[in-house]
C-alpha atoms as a PDB file:
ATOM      1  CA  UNK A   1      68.165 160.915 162.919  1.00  0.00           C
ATOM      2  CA  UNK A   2      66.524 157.582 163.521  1.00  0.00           C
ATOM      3  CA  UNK A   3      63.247 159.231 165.249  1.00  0.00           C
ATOM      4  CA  UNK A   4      63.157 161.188 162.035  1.00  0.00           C
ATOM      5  CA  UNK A   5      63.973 158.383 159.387  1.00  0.00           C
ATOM      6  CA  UNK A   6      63.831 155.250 160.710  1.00  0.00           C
ATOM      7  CA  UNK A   7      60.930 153.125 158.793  1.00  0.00           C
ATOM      8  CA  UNK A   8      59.975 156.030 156.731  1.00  0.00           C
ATOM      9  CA  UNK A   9      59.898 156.797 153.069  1.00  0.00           C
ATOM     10  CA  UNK A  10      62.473 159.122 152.192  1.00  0.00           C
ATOM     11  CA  UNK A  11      63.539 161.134 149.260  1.00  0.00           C
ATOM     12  CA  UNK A  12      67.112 161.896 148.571  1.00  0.00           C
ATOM     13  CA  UNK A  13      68.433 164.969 146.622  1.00  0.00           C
ATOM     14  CA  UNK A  14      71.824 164.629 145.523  1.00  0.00           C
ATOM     15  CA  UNK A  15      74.323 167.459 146.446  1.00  0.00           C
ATOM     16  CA  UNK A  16      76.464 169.239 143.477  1.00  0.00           C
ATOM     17  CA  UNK A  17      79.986 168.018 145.458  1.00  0.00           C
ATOM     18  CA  UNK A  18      79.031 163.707 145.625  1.00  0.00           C
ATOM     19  CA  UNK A  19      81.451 162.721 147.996  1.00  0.00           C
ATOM     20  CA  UNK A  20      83.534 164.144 150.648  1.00  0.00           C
ATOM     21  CA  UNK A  21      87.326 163.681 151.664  1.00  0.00           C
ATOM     22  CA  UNK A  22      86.402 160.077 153.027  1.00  0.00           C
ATOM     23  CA  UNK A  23      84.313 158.966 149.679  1.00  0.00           C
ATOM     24  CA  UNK A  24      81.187 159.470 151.401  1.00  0.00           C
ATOM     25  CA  UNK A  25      78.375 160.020 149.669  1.00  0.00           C
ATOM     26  CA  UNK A  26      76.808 163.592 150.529  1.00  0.00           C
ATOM     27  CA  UNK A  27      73.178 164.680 149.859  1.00  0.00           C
ATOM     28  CA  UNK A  28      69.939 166.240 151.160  1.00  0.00           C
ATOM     29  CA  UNK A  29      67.178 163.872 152.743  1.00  0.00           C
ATOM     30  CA  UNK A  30      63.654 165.041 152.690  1.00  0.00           C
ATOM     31  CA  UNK A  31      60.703 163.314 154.416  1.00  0.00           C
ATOM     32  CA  UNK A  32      57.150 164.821 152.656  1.00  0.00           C
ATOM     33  CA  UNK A  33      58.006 168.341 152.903  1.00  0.00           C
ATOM     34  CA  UNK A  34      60.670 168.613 155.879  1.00  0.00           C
ATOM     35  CA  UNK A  35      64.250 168.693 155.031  1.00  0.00           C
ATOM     36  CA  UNK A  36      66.247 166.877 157.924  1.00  0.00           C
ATOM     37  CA  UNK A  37      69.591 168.031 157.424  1.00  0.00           C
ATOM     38  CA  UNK A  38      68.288 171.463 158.231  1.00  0.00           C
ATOM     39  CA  UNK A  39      65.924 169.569 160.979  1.00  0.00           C
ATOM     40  CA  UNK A  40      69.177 168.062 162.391  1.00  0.00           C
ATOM     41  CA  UNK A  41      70.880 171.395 162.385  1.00  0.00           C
ATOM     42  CA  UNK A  42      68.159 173.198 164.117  1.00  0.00           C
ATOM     43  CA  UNK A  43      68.102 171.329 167.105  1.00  0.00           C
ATOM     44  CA  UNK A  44      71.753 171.306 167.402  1.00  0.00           C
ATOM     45  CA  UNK A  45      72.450 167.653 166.483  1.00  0.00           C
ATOM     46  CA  UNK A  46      74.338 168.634 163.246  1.00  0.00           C
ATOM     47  CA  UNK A  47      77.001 170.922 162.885  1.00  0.00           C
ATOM     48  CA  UNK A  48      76.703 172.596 159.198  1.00  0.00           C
ATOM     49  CA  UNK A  49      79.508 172.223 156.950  1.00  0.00           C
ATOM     50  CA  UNK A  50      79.613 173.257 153.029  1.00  0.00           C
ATOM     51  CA  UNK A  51      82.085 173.321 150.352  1.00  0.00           C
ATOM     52  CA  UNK A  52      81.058 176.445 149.260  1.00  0.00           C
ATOM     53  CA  UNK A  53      78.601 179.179 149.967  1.00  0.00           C
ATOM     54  CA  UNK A  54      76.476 178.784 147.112  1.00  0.00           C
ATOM     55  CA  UNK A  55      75.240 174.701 147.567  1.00  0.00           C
ATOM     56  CA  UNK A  56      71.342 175.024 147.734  1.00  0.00           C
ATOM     57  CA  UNK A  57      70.012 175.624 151.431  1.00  0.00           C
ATOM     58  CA  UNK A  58      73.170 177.238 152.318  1.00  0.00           C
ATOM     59  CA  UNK A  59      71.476 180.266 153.696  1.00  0.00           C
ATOM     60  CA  UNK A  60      68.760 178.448 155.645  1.00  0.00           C
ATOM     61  CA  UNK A  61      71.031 176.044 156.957  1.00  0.00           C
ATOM     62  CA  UNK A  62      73.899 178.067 158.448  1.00  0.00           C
ATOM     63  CA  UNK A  63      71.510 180.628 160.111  1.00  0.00           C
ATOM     64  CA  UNK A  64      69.892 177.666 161.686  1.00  0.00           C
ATOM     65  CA  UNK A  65      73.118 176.522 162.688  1.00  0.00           C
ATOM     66  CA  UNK A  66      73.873 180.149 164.210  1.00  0.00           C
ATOM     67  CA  UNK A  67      70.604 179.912 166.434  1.00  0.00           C
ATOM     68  CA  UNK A  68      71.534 176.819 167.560  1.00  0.00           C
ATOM     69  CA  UNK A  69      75.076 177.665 168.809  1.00  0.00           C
ATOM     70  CA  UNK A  70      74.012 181.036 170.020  1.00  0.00           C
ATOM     71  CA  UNK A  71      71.121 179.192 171.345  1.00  0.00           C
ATOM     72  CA  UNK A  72      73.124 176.343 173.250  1.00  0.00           C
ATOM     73  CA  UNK A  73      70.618 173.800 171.638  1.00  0.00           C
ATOM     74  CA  UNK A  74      71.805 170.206 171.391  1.00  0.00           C
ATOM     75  CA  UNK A  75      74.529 168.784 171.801  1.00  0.00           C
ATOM     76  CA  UNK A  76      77.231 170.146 169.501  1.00  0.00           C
ATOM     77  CA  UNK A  77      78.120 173.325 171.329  1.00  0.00           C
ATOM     78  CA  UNK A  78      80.584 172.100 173.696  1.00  0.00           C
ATOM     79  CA  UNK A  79      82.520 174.882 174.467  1.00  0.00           C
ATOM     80  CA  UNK A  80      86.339 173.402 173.498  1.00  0.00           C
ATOM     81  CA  UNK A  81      89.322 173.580 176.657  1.00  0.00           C
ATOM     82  CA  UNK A  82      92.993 173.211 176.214  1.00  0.00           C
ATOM     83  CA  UNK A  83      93.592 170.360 177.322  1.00  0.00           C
ATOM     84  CA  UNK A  84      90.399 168.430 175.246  1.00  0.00           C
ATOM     85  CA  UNK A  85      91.413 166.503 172.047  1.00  0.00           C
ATOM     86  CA  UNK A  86      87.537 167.198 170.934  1.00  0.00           C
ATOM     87  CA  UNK A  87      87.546 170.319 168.293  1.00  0.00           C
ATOM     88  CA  UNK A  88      83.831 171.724 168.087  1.00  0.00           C
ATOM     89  CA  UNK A  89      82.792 174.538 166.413  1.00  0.00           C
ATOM     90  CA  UNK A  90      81.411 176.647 169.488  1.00  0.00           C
ATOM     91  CA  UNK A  91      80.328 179.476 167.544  1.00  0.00           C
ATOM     92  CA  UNK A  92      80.212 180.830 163.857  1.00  0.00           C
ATOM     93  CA  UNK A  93      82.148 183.754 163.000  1.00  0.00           C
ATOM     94  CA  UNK A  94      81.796 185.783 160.098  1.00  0.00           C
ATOM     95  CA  UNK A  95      83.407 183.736 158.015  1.00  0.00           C
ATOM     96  CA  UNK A  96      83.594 179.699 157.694  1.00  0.00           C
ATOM     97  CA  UNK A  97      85.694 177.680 160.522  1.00  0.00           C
ATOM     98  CA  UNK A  98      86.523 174.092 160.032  1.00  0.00           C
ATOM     99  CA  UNK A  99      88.535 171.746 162.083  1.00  0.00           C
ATOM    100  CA  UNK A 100      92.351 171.226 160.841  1.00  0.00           C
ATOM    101  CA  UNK A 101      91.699 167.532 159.912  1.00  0.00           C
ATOM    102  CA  UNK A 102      88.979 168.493 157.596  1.00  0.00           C
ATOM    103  CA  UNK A 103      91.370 170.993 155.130  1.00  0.00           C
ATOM    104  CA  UNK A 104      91.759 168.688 152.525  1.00  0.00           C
ATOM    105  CA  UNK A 105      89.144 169.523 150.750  1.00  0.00           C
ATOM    106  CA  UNK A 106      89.652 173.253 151.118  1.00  0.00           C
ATOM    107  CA  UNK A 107      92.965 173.201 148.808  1.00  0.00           C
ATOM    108  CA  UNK A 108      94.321 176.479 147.391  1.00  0.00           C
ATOM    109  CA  UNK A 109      91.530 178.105 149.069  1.00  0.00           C
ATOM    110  CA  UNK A 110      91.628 181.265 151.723  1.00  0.00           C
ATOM    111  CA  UNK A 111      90.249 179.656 154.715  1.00  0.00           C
ATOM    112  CA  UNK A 112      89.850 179.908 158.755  1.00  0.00           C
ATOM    113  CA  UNK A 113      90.863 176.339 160.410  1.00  0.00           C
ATOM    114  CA  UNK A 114      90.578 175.371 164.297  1.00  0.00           C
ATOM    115  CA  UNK A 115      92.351 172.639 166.492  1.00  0.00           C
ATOM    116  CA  UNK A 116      94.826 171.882 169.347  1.00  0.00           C
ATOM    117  CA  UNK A 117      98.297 172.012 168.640  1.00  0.00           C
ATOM    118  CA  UNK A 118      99.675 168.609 169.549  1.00  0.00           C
ATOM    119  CA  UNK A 119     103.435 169.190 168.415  1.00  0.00           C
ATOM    120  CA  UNK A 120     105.969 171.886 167.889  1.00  0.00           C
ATOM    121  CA  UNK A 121     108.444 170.186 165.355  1.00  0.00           C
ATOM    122  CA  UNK A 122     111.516 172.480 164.395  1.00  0.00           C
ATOM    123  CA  UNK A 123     114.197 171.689 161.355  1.00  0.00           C
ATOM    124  CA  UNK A 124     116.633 173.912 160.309  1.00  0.00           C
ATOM    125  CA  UNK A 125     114.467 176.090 157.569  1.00  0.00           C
ATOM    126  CA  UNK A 126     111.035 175.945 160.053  1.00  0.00           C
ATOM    127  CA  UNK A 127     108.843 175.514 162.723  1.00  0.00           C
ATOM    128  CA  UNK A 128     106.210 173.112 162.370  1.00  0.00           C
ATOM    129  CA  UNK A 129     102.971 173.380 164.050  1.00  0.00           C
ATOM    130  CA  UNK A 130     101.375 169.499 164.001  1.00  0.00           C
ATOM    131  CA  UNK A 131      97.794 169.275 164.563  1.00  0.00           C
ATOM    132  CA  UNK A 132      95.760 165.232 164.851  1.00  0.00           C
ATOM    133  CA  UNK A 133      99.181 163.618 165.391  1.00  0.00           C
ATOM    134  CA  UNK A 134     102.708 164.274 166.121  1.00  0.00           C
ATOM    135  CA  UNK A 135     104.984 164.422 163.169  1.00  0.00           C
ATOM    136  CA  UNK A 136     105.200 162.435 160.366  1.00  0.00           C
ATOM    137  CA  UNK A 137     101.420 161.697 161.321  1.00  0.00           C
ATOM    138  CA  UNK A 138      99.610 164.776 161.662  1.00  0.00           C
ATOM    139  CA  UNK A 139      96.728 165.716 159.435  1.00  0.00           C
ATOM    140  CA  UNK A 140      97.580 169.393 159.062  1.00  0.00           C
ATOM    141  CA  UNK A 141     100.473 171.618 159.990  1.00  0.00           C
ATOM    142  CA  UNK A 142     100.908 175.174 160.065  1.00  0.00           C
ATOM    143  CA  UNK A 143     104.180 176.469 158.861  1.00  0.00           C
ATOM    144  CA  UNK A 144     106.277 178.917 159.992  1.00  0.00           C
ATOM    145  CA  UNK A 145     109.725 179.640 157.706  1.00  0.00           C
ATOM    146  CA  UNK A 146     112.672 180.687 159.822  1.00  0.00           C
ATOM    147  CA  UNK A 147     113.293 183.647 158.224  1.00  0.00           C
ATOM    148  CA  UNK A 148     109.712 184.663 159.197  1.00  0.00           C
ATOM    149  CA  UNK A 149     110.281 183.634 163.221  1.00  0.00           C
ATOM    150  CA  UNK A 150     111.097 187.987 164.326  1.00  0.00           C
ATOM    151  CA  UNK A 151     106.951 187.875 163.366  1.00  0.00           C
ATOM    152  CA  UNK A 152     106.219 185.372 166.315  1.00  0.00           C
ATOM    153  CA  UNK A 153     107.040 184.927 170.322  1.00  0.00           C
ATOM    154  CA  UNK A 154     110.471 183.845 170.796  1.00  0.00           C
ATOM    155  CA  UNK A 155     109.454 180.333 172.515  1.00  0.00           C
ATOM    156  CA  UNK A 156     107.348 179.283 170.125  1.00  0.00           C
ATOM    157  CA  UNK A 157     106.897 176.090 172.368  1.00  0.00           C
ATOM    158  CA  UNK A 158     105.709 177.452 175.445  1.00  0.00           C
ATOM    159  CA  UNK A 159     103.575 179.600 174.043  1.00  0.00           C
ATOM    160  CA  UNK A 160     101.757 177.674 171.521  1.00  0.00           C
ATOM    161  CA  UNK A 161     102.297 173.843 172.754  1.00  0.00           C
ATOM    162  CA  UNK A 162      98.911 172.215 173.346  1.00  0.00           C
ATOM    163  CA  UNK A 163      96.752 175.199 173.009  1.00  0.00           C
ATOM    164  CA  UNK A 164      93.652 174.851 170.640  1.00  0.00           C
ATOM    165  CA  UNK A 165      94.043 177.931 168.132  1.00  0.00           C
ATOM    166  CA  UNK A 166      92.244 179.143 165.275  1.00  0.00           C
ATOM    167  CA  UNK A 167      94.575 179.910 161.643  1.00  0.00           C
ATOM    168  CA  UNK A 168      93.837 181.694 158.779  1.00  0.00           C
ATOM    169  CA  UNK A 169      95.349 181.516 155.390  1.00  0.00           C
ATOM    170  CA  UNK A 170      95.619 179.435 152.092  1.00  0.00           C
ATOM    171  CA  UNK A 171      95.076 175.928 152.623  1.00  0.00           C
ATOM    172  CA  UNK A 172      98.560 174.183 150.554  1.00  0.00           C
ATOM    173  CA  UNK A 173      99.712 171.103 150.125  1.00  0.00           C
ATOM    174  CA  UNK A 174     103.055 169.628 150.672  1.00  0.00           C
ATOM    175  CA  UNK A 175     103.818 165.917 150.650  1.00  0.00           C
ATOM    176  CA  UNK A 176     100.359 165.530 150.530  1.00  0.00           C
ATOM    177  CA  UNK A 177      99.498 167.033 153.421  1.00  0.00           C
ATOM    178  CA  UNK A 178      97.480 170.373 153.916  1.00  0.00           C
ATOM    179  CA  UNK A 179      99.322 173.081 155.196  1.00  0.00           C
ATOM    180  CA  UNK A 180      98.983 177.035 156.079  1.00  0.00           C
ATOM    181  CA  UNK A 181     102.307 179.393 155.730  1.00  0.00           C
ATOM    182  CA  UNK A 182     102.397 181.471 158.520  1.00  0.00           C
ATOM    183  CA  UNK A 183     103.847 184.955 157.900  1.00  0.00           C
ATOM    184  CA  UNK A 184     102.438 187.269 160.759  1.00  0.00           C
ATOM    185  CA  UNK A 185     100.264 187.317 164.407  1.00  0.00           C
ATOM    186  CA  UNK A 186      97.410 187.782 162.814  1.00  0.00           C
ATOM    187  CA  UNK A 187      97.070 184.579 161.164  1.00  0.00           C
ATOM    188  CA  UNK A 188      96.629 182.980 164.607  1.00  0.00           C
ATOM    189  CA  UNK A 189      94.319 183.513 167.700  1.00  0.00           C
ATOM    190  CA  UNK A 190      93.842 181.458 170.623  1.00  0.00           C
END
């Protein structure tokens, strides 16, 4: 970014969604004719991430970000291990994957989310999956209601503790915190 910017005349365009979950202020940067948050993307020092799939240079920017992942270019491709706390998006799938800590802003919508189960946390109506933080800290949980548990392995613990898995579902909220119900398999992939 600072080869590209630093000293330069810019021109910012303002993006439809102003701020982000932290209050950040979100926009395009253009220098002449060159748009560098699609220069940053294609040479894999940006990782693209919209609120929705019709912002202007959607398109252009998620296919650069697919070249650059299939590609291996820069340095955002780091493939993710179980035991790493880092949660990369290695690849793009079909549809849009985000990292757990980031599902704030995806409220009420249908949604694929990635990260490393930290915690297992069980009371007597569910199992908690805690992602960021161990309970009452965690930044996202995915939910599973005991009357669902036949759906899942029987040691939920061993099987799911500290593994980095991808979820699916309808980002919630309870006590403001994001949250996914989990009713079947399908919902989650390692």
């Amino acid at each position: 970014m600072e080869d590209l910017v630093l000293d330069k005349k810019v021109i910012l365009e303002s993006n439809p969604n102003e701020k982000d979950i932290y209050g950040r202020r979100l926009g395009y940067i253009f220098i002449d004719d060159l748009n560098v948050n699609l220069q940053m993307v294609i040479e894999g020092l940006a990782v693209p991430r919209f609120f929705s799939d019709s912002e202007k240079y959607h398109f252009e920017i998620v296919q650069a970000g697919q070249a650059a992942s299939e590609g291996r270019i820069g340095c955002q491709w780091l493939e993710t291990t179980e035991n790493s706390k880092q949660s990369f998006i290695s690849r793009f799938d079909s549809e849009t994957t985000i990292n757990v800590c980031e599902t704030k802003q995806w409220l009420n919508q249908e949604i694929t989310v990635q990260g490393e189960i930290i915690e297992i946390y069980e009371d007597s109506s569910a199992n908690f999956f805690n992602f960021g933080a161990p309970y009452p800290n965690q930044c996202f949980s995915a939910v599973i209601w005991n009357n669902g548990l036949l759906e899942f392995p029987e040691i939920l613990k061993e099987h799911y503790q500290n593994k980095t898995v991808k979820i699916k579902g309808k980002i919630t909220e309870y006590n403001g915190q994001p949250q996914i119900i989990l009713q079947n398999l399908e919902q989650i992939k390692f």
